[in-house]
C-alpha atoms as a PDB file:
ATOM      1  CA  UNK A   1     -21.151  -2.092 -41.528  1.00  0.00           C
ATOM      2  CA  UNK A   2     -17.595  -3.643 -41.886  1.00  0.00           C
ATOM      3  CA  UNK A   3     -16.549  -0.779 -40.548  1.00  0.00           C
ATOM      4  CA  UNK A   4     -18.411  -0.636 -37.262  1.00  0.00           C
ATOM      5  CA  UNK A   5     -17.602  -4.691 -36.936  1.00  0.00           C
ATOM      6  CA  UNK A   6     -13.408  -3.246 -37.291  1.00  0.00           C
ATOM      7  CA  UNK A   7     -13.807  -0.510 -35.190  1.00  0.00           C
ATOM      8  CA  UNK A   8     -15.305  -2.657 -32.563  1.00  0.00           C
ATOM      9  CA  UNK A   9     -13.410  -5.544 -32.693  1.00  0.00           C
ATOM     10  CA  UNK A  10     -10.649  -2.870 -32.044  1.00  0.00           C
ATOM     11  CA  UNK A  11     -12.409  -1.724 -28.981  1.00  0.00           C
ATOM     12  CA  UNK A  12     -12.919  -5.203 -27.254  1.00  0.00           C
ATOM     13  CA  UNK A  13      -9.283  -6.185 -28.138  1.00  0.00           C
ATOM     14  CA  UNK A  14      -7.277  -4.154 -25.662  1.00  0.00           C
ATOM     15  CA  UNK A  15     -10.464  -5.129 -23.318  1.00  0.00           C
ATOM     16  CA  UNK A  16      -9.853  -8.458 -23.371  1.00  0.00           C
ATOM     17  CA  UNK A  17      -6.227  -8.163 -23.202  1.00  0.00           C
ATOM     18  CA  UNK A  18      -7.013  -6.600 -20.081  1.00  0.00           C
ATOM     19  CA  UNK A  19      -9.079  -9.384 -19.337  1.00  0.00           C
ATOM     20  CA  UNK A  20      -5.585 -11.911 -19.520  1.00  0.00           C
ATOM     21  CA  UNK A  21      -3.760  -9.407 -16.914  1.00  0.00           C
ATOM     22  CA  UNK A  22      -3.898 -10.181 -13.367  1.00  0.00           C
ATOM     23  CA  UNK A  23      -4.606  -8.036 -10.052  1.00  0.00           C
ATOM     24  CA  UNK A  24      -3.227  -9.264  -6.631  1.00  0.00           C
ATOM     25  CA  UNK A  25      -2.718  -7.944  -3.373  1.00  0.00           C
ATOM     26  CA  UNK A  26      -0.418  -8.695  -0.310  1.00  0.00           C
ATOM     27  CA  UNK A  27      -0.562  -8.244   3.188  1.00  0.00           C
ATOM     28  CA  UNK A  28       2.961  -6.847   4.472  1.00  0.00           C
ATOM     29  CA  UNK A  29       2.010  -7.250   7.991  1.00  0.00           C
ATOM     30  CA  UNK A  30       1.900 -11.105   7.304  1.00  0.00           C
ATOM     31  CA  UNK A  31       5.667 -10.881   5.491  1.00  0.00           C
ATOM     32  CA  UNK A  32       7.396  -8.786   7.171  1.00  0.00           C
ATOM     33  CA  UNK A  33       7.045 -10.200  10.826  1.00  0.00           C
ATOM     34  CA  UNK A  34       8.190 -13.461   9.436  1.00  0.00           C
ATOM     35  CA  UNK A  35      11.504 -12.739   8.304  1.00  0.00           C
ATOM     36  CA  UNK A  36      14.664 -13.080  10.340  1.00  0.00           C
ATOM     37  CA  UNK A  37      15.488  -9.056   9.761  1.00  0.00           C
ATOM     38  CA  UNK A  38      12.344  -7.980  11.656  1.00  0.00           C
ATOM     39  CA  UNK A  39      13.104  -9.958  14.677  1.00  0.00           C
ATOM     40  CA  UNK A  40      16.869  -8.472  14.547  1.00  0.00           C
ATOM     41  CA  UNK A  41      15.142  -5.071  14.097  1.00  0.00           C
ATOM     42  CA  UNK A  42      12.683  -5.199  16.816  1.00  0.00           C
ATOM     43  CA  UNK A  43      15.284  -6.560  19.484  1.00  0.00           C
ATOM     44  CA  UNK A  44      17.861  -4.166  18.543  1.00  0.00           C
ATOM     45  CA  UNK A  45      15.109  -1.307  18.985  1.00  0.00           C
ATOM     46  CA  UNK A  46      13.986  -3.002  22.385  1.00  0.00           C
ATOM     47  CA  UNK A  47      17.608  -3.320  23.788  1.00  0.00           C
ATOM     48  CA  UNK A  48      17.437   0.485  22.774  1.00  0.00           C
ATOM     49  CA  UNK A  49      14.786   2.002  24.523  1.00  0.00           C
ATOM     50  CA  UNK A  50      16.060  -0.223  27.625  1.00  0.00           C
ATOM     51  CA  UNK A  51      18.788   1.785  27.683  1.00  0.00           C
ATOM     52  CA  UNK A  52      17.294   5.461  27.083  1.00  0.00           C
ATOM     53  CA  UNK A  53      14.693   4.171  29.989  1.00  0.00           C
ATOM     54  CA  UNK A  54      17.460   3.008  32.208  1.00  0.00           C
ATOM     55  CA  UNK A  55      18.822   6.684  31.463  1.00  0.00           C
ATOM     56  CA  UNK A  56      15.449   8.488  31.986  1.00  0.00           C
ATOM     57  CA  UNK A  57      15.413   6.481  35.195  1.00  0.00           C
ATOM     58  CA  UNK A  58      18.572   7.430  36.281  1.00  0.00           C
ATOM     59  CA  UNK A  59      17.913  11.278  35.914  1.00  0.00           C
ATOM     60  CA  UNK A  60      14.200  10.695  37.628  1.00  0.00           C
ATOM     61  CA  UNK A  61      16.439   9.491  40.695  1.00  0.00           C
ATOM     62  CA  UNK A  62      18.327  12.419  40.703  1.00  0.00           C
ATOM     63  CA  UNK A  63      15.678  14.431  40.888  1.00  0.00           C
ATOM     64  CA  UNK A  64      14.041  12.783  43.082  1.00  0.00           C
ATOM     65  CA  UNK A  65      16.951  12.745  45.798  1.00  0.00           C
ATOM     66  CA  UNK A  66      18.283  16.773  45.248  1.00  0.00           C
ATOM     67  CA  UNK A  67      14.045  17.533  45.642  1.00  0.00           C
ATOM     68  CA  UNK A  68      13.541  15.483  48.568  1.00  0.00           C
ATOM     69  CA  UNK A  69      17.151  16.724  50.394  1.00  0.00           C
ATOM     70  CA  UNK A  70      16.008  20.215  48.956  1.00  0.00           C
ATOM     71  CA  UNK A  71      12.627  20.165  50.792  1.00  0.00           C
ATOM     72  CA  UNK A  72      14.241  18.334  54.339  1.00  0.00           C
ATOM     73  CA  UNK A  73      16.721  21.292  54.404  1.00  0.00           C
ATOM     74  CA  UNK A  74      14.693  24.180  52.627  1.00  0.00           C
ATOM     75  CA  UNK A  75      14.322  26.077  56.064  1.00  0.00           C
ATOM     76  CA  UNK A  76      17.691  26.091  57.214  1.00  0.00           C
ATOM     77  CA  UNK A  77      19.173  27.292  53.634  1.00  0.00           C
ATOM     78  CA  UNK A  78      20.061  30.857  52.907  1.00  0.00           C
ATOM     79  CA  UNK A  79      18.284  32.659  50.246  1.00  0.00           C
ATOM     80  CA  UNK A  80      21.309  32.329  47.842  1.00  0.00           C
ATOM     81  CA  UNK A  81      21.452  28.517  48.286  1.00  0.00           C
ATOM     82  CA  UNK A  82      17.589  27.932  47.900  1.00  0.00           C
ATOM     83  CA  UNK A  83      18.025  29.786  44.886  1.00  0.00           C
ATOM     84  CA  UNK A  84      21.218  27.600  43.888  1.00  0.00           C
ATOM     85  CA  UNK A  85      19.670  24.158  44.759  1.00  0.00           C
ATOM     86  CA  UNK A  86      16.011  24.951  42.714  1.00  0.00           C
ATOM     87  CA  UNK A  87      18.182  26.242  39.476  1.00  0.00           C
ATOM     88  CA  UNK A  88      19.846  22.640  40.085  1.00  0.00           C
ATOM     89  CA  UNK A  89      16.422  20.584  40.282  1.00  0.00           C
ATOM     90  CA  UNK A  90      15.169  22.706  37.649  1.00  0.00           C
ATOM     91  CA  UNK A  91      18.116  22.039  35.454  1.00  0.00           C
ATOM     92  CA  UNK A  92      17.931  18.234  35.924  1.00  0.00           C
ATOM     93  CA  UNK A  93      14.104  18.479  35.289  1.00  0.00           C
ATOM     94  CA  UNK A  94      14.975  20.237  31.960  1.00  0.00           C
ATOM     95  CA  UNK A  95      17.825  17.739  31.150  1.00  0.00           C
ATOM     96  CA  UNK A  96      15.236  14.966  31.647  1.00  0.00           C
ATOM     97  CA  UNK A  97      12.956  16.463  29.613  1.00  0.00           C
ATOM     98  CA  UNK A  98      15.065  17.024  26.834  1.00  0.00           C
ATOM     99  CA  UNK A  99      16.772  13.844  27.023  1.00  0.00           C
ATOM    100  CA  UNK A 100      12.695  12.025  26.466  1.00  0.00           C
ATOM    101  CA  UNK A 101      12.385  13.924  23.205  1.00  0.00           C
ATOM    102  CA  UNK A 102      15.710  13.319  22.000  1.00  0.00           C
ATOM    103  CA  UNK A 103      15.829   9.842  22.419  1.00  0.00           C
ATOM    104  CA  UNK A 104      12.193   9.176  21.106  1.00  0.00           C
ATOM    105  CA  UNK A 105      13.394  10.907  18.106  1.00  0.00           C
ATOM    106  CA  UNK A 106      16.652   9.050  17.934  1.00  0.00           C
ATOM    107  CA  UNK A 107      14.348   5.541  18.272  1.00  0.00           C
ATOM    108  CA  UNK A 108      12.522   6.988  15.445  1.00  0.00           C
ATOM    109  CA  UNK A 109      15.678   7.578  13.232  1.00  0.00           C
ATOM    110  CA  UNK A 110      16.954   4.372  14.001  1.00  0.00           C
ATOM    111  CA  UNK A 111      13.896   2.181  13.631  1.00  0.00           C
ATOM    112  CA  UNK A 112      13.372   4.335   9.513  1.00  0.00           C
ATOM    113  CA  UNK A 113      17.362   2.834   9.191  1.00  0.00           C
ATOM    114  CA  UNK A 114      16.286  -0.319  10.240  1.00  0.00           C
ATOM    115  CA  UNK A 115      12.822  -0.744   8.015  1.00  0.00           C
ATOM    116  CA  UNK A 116      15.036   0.116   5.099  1.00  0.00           C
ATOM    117  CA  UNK A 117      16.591  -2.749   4.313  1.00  0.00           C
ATOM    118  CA  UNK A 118      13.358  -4.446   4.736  1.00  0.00           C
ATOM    119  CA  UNK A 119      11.341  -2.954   2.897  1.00  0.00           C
ATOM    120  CA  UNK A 120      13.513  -2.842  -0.219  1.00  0.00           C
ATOM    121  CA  UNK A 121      13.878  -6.649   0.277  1.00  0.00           C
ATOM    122  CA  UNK A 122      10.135  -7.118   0.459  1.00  0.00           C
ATOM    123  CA  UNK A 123       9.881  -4.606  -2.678  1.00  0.00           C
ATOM    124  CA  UNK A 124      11.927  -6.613  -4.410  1.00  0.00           C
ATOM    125  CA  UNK A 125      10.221  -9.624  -3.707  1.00  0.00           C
ATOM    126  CA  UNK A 126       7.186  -8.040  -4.810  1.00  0.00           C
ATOM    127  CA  UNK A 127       8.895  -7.420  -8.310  1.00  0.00           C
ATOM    128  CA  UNK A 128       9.770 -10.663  -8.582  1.00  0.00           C
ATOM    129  CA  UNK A 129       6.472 -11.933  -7.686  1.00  0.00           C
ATOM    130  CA  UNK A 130       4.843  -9.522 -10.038  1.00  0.00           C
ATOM    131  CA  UNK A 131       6.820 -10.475 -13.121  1.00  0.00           C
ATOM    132  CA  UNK A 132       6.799 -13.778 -12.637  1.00  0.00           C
ATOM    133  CA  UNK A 133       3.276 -14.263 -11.905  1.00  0.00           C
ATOM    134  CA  UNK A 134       2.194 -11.733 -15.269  1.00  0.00           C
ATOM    135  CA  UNK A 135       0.257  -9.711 -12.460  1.00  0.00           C
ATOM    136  CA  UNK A 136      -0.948  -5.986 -13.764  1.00  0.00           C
ATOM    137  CA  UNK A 137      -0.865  -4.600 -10.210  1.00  0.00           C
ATOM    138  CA  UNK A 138       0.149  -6.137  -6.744  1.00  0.00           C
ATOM    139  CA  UNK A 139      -1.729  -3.921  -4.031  1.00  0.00           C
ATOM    140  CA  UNK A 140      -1.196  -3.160  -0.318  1.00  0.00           C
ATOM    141  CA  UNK A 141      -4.168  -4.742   1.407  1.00  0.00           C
ATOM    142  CA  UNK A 142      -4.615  -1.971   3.938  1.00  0.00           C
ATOM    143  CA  UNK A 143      -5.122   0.783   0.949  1.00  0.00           C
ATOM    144  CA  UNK A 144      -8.187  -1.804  -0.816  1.00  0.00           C
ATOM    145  CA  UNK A 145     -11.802  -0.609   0.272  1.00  0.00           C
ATOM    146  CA  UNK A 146     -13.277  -4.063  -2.092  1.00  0.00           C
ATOM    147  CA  UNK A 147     -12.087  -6.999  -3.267  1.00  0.00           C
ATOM    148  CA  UNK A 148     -13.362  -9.805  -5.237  1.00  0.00           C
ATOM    149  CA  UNK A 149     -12.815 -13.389  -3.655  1.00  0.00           C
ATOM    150  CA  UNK A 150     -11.560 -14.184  -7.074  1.00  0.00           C
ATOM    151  CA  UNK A 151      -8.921 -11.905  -6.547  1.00  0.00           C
ATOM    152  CA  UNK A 152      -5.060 -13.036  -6.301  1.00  0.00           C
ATOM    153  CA  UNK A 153      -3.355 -13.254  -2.530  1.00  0.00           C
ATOM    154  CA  UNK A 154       0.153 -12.627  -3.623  1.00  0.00           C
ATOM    155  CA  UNK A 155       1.169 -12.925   0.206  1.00  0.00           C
ATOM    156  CA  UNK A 156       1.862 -16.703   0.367  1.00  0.00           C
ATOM    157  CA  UNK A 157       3.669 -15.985  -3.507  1.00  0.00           C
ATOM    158  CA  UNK A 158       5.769 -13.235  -1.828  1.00  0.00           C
ATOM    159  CA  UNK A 159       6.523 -15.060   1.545  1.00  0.00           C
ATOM    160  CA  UNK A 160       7.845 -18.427  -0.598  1.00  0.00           C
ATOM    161  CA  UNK A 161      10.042 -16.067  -2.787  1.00  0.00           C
ATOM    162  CA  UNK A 162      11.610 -14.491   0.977  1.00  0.00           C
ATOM    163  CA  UNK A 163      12.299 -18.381   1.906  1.00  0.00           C
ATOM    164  CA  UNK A 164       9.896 -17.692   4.675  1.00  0.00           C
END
């Protein structure tokens, strides 16, 4: 019988040690857009694609003005320089074309630079939080299918510790 009343009280103990931890979660979408790296981020991005649209715009013109020339003079052009003039439109079509992917893919590389910093500053805040709070877990709110209204917001926690 003592046995059973050892071997139980056992059981329950790391239970209710449990029981003393803490779960919280944190919305990043609430921190991040706060702090004064995301704004820097977003308008250096913007200023960015302004330019590769300026640039896309640019080549559409170009097209746009060798097509339409192309089709005023298309009857009075020898074979040889309708041939010429199409391998032209074509190749600004193609340069336009590749130019789109290229810079969507260098907006891409630049914006993963940019989050970088960020994110290891909100990951660090989220340490910090953690520890100092005795908190088990700190979850991202978008992963969580439940939670219990008891349940710990660390946002606000992780927003004070970012001085936002």
């Amino acid at each position: 019988m003592l046995k059973k009343i050892v071997l139980l009280a056992l059981i329950a103990l790391p239970l209710g040690a449990l029981a003393q931890e803490k779960i919280a979660y944190f919305n990043p979408g609430e921190v991040m857009v706060l702090m004064p790296e995301w704004k820097a981020m977003t308008d250096s991005l913007q200023k960015l694609q302004a330019e590769y649209e300026r640039e896309i715009e640019m080549l559409k013109e170009e097209y746009n003005t060798k097509y339409q020339a192309f089709m005023n003079e298309s009857e009075s052009l020898s074979e040889s320089i309708k041939i010429r003039r199409m391998q032209e439109i074509q190749g600004i079509e193609e340069r336009a074309a590749l130019f789109g992917e290229d810079s969507q893919q260098r907006l891409m590389q630049t914006q993963q630079a940019l989050m970088e910093p960020i994110q290891k500053k909100v990951r660090d805040a989220i340490q910090a939080v953690g520890a100092a709070n005795n908190f088990l877990y700190i979850l991202h709110i978008e992963v969580l299918l439940y939670w219990s209204p008891n349940a710990v917001d660390a946002t606000p926690l992780i927003q004070k510790h970012l001085r936002l």
